[in-house]
C-alpha atoms as a PDB file:
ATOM      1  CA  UNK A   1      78.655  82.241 126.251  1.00  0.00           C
ATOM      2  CA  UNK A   2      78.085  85.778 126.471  1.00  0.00           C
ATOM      3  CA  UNK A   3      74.942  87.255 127.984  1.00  0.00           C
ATOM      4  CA  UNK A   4      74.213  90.874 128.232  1.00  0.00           C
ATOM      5  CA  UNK A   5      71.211  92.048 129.791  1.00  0.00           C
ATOM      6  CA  UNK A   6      69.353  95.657 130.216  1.00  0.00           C
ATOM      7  CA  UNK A   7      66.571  97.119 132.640  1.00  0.00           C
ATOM      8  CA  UNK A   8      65.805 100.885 132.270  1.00  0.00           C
ATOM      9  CA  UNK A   9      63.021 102.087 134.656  1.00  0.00           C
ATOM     10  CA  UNK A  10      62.229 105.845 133.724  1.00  0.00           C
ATOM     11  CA  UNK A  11      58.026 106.481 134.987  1.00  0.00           C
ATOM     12  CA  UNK A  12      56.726 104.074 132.714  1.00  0.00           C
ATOM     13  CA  UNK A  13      56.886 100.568 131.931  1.00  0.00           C
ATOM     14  CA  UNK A  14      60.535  99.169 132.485  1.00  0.00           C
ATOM     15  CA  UNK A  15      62.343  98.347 129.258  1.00  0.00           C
ATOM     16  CA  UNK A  16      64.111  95.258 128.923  1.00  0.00           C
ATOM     17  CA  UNK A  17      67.203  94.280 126.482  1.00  0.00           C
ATOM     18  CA  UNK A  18      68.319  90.722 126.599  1.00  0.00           C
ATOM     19  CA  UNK A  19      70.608  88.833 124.488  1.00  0.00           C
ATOM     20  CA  UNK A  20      72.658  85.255 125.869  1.00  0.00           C
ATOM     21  CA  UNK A  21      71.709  82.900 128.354  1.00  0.00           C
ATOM     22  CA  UNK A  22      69.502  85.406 130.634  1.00  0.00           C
ATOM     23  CA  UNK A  23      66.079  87.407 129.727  1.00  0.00           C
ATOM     24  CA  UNK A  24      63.274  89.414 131.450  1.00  0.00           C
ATOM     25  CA  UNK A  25      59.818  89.623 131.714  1.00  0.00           C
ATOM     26  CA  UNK A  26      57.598  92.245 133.298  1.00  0.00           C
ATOM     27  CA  UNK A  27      55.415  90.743 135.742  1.00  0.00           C
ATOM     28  CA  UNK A  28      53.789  93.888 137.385  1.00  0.00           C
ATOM     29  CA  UNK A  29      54.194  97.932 136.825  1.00  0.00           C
ATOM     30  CA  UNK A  30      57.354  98.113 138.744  1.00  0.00           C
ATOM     31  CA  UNK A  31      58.470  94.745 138.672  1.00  0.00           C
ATOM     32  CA  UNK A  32      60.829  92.726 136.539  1.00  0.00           C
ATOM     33  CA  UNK A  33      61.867  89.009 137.091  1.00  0.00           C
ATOM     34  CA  UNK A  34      64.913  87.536 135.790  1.00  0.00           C
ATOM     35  CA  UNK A  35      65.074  84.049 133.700  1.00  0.00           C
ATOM     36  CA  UNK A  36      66.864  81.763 132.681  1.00  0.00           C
ATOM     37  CA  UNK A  37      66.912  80.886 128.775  1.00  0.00           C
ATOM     38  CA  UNK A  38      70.051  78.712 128.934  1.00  0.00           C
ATOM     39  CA  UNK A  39      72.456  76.802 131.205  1.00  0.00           C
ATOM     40  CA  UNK A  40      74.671  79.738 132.532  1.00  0.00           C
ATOM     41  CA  UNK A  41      77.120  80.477 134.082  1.00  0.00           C
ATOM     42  CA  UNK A  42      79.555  77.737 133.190  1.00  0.00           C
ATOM     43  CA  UNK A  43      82.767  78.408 133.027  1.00  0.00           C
ATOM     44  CA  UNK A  44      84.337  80.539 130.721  1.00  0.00           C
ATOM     45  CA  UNK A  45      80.652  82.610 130.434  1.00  0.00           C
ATOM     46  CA  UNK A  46      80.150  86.301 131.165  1.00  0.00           C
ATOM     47  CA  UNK A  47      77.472  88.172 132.156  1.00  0.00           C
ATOM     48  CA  UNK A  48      76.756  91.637 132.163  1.00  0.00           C
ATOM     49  CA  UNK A  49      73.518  92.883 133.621  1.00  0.00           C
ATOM     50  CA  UNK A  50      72.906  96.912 133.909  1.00  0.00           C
ATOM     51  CA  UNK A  51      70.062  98.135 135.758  1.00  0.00           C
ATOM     52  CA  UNK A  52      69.042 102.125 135.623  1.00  0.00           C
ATOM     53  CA  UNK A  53      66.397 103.638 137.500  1.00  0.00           C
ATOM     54  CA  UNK A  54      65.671 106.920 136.657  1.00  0.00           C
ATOM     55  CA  UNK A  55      64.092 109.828 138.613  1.00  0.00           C
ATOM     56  CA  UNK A  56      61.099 109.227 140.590  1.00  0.00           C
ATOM     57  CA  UNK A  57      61.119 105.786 138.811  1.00  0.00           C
ATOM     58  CA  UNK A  58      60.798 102.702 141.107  1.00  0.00           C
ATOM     59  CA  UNK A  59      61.966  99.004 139.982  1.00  0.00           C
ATOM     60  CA  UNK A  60      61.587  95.633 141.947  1.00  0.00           C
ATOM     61  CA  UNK A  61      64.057  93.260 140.936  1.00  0.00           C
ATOM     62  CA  UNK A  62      63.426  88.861 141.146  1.00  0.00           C
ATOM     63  CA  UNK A  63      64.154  85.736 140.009  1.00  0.00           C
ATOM     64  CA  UNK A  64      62.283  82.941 139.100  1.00  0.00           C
ATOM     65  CA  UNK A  65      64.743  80.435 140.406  1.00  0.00           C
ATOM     66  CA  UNK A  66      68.211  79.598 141.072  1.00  0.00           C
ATOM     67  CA  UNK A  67      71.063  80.369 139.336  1.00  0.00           C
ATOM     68  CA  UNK A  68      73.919  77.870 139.395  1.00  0.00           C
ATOM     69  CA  UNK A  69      77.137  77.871 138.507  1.00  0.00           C
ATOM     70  CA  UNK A  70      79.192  74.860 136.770  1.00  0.00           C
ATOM     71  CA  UNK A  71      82.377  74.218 136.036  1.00  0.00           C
ATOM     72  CA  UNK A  72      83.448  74.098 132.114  1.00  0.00           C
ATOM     73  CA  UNK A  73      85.117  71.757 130.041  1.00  0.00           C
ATOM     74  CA  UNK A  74      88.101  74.506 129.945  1.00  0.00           C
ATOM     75  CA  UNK A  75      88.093  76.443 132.305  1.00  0.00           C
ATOM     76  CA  UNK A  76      86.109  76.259 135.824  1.00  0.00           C
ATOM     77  CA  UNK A  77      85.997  79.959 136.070  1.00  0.00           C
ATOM     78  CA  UNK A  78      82.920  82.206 135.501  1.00  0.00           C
ATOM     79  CA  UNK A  79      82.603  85.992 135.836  1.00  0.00           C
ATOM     80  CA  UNK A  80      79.234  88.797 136.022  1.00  0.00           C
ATOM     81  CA  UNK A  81      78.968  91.962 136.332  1.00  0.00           C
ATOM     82  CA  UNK A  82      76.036  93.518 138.049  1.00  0.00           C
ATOM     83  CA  UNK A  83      75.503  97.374 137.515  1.00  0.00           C
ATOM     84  CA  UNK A  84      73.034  99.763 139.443  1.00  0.00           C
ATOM     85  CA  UNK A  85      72.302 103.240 138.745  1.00  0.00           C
ATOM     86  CA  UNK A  86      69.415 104.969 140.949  1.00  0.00           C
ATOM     87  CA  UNK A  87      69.085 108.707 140.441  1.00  0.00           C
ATOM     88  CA  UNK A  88      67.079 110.884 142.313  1.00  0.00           C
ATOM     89  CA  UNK A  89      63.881 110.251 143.736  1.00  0.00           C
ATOM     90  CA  UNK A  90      64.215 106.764 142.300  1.00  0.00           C
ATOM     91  CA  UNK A  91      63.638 103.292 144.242  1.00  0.00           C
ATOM     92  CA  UNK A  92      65.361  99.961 143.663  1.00  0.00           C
ATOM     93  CA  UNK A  93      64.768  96.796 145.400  1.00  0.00           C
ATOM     94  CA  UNK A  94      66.531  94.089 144.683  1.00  0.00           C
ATOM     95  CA  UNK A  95      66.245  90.435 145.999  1.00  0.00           C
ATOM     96  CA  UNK A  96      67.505  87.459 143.543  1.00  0.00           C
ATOM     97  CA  UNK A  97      67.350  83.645 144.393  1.00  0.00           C
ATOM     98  CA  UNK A  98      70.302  82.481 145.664  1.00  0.00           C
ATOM     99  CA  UNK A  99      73.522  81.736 143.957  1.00  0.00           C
ATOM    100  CA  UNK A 100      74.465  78.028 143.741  1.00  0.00           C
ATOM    101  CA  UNK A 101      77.982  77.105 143.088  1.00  0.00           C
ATOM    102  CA  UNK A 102      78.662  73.358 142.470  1.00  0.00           C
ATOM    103  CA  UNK A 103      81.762  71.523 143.253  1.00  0.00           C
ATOM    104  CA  UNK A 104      85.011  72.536 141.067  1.00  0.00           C
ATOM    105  CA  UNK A 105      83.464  76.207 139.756  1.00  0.00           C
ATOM    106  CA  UNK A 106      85.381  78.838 140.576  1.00  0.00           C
ATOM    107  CA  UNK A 107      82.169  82.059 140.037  1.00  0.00           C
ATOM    108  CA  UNK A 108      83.338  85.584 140.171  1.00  0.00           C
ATOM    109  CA  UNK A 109      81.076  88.614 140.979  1.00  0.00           C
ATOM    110  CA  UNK A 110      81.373  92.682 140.741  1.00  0.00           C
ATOM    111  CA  UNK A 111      78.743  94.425 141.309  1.00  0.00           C
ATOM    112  CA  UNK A 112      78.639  98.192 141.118  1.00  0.00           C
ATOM    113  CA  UNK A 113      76.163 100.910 142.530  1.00  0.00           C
ATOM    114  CA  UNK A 114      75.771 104.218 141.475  1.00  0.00           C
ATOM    115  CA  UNK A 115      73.504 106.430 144.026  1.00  0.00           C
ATOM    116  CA  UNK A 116      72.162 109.595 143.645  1.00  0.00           C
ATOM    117  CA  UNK A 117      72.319 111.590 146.988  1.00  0.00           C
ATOM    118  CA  UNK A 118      68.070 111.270 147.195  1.00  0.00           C
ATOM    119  CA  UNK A 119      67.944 107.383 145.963  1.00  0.00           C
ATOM    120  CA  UNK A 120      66.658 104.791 147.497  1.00  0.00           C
ATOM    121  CA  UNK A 121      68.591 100.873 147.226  1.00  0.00           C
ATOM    122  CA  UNK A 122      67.446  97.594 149.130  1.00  0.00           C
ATOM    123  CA  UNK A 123      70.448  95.220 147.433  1.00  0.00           C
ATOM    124  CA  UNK A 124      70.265  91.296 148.817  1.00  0.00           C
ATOM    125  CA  UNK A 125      72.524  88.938 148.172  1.00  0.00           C
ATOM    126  CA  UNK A 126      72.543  85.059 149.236  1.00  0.00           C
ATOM    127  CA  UNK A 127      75.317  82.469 147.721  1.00  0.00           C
ATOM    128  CA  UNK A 128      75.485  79.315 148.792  1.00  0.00           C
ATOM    129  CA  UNK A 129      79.419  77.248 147.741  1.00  0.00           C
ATOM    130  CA  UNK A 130      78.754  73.692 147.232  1.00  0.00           C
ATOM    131  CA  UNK A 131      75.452  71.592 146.461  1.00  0.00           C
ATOM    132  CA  UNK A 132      74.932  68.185 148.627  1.00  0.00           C
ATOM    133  CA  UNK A 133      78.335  66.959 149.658  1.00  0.00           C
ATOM    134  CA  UNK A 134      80.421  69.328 147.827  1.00  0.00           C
ATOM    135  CA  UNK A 135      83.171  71.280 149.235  1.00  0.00           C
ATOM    136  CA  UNK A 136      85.406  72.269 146.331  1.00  0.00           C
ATOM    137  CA  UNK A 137      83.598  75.310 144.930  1.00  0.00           C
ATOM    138  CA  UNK A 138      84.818  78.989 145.042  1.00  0.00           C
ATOM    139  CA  UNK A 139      83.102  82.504 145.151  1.00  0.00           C
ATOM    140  CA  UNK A 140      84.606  85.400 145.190  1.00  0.00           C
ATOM    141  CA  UNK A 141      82.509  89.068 145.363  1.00  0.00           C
ATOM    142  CA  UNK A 142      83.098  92.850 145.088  1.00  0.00           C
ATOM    143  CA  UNK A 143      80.854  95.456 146.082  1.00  0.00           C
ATOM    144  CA  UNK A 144      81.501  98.718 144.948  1.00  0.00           C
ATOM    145  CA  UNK A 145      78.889 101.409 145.939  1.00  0.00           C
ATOM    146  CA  UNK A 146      79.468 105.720 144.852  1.00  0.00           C
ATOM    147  CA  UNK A 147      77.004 107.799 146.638  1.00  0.00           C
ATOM    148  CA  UNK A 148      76.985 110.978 144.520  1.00  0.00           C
ATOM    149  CA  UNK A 149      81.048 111.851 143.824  1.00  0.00           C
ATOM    150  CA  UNK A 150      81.522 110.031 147.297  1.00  0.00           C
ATOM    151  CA  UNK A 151      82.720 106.805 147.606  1.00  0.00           C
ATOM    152  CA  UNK A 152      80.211 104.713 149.904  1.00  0.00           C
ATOM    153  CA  UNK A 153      81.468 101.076 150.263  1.00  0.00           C
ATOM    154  CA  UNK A 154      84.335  98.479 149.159  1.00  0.00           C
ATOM    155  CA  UNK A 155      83.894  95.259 150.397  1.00  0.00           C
ATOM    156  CA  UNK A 156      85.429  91.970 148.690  1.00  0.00           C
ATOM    157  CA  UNK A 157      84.316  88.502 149.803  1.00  0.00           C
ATOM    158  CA  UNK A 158      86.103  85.024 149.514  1.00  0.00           C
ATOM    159  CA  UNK A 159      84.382  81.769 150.097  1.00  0.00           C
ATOM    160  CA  UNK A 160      85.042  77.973 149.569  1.00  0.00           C
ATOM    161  CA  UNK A 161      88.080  75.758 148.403  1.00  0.00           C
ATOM    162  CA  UNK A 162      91.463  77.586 148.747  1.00  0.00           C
ATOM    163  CA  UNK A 163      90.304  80.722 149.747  1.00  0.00           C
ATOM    164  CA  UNK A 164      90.955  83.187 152.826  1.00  0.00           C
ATOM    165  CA  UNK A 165      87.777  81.808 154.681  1.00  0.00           C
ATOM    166  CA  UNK A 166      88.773  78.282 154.125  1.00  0.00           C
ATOM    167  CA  UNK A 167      90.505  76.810 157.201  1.00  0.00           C
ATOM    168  CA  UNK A 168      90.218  73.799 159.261  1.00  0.00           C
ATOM    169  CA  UNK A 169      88.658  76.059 162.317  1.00  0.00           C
ATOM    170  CA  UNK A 170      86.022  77.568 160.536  1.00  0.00           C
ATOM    171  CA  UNK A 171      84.936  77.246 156.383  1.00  0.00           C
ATOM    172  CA  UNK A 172      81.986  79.216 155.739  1.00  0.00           C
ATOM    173  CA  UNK A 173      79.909  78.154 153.166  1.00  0.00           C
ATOM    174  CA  UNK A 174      76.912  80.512 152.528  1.00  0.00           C
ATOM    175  CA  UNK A 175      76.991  84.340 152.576  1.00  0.00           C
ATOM    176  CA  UNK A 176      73.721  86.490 153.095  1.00  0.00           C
ATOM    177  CA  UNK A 177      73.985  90.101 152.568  1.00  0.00           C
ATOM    178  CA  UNK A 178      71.798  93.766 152.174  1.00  0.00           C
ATOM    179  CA  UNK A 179      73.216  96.894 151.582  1.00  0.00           C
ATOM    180  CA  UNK A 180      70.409  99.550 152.120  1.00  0.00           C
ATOM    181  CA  UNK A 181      70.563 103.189 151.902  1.00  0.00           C
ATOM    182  CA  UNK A 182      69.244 104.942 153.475  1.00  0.00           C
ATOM    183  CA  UNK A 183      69.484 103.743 156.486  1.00  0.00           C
ATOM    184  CA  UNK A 184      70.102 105.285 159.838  1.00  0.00           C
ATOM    185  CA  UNK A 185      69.919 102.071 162.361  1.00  0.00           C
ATOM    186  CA  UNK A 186      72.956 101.470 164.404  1.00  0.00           C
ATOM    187  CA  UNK A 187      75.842  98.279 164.553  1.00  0.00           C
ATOM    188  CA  UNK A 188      74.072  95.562 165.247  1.00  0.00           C
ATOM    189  CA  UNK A 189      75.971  92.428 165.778  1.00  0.00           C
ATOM    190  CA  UNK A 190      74.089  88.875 165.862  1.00  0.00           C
ATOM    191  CA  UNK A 191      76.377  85.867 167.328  1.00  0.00           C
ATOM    192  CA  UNK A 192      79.928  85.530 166.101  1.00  0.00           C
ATOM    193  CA  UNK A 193      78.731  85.356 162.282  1.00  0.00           C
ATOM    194  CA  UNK A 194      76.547  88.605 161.442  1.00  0.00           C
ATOM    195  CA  UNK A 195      76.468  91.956 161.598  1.00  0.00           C
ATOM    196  CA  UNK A 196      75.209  95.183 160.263  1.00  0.00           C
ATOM    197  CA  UNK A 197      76.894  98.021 160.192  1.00  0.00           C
ATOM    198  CA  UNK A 198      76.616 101.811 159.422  1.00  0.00           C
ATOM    199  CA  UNK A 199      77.815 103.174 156.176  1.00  0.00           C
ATOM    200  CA  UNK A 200      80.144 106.670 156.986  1.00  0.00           C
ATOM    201  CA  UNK A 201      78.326 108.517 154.050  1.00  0.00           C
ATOM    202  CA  UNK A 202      75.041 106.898 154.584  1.00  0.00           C
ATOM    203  CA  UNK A 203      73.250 104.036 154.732  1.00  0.00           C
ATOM    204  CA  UNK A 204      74.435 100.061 155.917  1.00  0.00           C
ATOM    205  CA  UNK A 205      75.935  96.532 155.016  1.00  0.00           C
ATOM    206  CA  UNK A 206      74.575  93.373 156.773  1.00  0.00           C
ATOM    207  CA  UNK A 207      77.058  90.742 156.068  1.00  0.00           C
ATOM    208  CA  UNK A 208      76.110  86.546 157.248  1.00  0.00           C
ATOM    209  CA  UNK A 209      78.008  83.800 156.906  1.00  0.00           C
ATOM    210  CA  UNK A 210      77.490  79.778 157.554  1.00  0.00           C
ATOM    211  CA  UNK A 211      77.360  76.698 156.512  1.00  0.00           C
ATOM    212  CA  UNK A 212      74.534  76.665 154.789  1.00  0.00           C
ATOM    213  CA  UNK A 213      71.904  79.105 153.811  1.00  0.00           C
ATOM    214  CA  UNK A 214      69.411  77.671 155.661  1.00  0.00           C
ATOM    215  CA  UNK A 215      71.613  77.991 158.879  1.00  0.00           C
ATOM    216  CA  UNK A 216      72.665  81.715 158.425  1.00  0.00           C
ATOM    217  CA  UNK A 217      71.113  84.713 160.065  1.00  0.00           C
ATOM    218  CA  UNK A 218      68.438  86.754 157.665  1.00  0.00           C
ATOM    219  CA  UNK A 219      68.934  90.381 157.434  1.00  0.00           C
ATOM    220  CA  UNK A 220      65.769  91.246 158.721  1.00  0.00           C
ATOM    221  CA  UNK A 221      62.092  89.735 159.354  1.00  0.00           C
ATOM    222  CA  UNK A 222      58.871  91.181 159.392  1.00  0.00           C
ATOM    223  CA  UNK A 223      59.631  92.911 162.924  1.00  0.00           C
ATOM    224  CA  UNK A 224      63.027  94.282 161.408  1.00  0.00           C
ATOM    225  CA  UNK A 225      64.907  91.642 163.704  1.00  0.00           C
ATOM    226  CA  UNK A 226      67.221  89.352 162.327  1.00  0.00           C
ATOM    227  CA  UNK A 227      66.359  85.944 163.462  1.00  0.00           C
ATOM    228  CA  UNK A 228      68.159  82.547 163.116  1.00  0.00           C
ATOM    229  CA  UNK A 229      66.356  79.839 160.424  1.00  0.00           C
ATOM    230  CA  UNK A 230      66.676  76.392 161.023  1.00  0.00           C
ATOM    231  CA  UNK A 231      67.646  73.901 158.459  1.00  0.00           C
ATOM    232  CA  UNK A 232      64.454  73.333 156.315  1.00  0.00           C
ATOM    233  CA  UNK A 233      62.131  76.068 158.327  1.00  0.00           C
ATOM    234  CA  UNK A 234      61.142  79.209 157.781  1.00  0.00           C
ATOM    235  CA  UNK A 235      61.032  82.582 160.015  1.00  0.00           C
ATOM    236  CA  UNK A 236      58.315  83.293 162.262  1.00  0.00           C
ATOM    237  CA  UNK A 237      55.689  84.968 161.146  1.00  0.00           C
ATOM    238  CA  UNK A 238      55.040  88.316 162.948  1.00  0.00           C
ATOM    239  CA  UNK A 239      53.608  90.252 160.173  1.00  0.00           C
ATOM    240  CA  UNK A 240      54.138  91.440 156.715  1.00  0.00           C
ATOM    241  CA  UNK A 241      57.738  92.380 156.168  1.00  0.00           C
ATOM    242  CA  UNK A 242      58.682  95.777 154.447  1.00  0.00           C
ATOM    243  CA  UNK A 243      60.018  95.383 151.091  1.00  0.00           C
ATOM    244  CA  UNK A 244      60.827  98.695 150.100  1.00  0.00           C
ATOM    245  CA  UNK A 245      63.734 100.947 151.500  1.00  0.00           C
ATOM    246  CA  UNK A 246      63.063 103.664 154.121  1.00  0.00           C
END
């Protein structure tokens, strides 16, 4: 299956184009949650979302749920696209439910941003390889990020079965990450498994790995420190958390 999917935020109502396995719906002014109309990705599906936000414009981006990746009859192998574009003036927040992938998929991921030198991005993502007792899912994810004619970030990502991160010492399972710009706060380093650091041309990538997703460090709480979750709780509550990017 082939699902294509686009947002265009430009001062007014956000407009929404949706064909496939994946659709829209507006649930406030500047707010958009994705779902689900079909069992995707499996493999051998491909999905293309593109996001723009034009000037001034300001878009929150959800889910309603999970998405989670299977393996196909085929092939195990599934691939999406994510594309950003946030001119100037314009806000983007983005925060999907996590990304499930079950035992034998094999889920590929490139997103790419395209910043204006006066936007504004809050990008989170969370994947977690493997459902109860499985170990033989893959992920892999690239992040490319242009800040004007400036290149801002390249970062690729390997976890589960037969990958880089898979060892016998250590095989990370979960990924949490935020790329935020602007941002000016310094490295910041949280045990041996997170860290956020400071973008050359602007802005920064907090990057957390685990086990599980439940288990990994957050990229920030209400007081802007990143806290560690135990299995089946929840952060402490020390006030309403920021959504939008500063």
């Amino acid at each position: 299956m082939r699902t294509e999917l686009r947002i265009v935020a430009a001062g007014t109502l956000p407009e929404i184009h949706a064909s496939g396995g994946l659709a829209a719906r507006r649930t406030g002014p500047d707010t958009v949650h994705l779902i689900g109309t079909a069992a995707t990705p499996l493999g051998g599906d491909e999905i293309d979302v593109s996001v723009a936000v034009g000037p001034g414009a300001r878009l929150t981006l959800r889910s309603v749920a999970a998405t989670i990746a299977l393996p196909g009859a085929a092939t195990r192998m599934s691939f999406a696209r994510w594309r950003f574009e946030v001119a100037d003036g314009g806000e983007l927040d983005v925060e999907t439910e996590p990304t499930i992938v079950a035992g034998g998929a094999d889920h590929r991921v490139v997103t790419t941003v395209l910043l204006a030198a006066g936007a504004h991005l809050r990008l989170r993502e969370r994947v977690q390889v493997g459902r109860a007792d499985e170990e033989r899912g893959a992920w892999r994810g690239d992040l490319i990020a242009d800040l004007a004619n400036l290149p801002l970030l390249r970062h690729r990502l390997e976890l589960g079965a037969h990958t880089a991160t898979d060892d016998a010492l250590a095989a990370p399972r979960a990924l949490d990450s935020e790329l935020v710009y602007p941002d000016d706060r310094p490295v910041e380093t949280f045990g041996l498994t997170a860290a956020r650091l400071p973008l050359v041309a602007g802005g920064s990538l907090f990057t957390a790995v685990g086990p599980r997703l439940s288990a990994t460090v957050s990229p920030r709480t209400s007081s802007g420190t990143a806290v560690s979750v135990p299995v089946g709780g929840q952060p402490p509550d020390r006030g309403r958390a920021a959504t939008t990017p500063r």
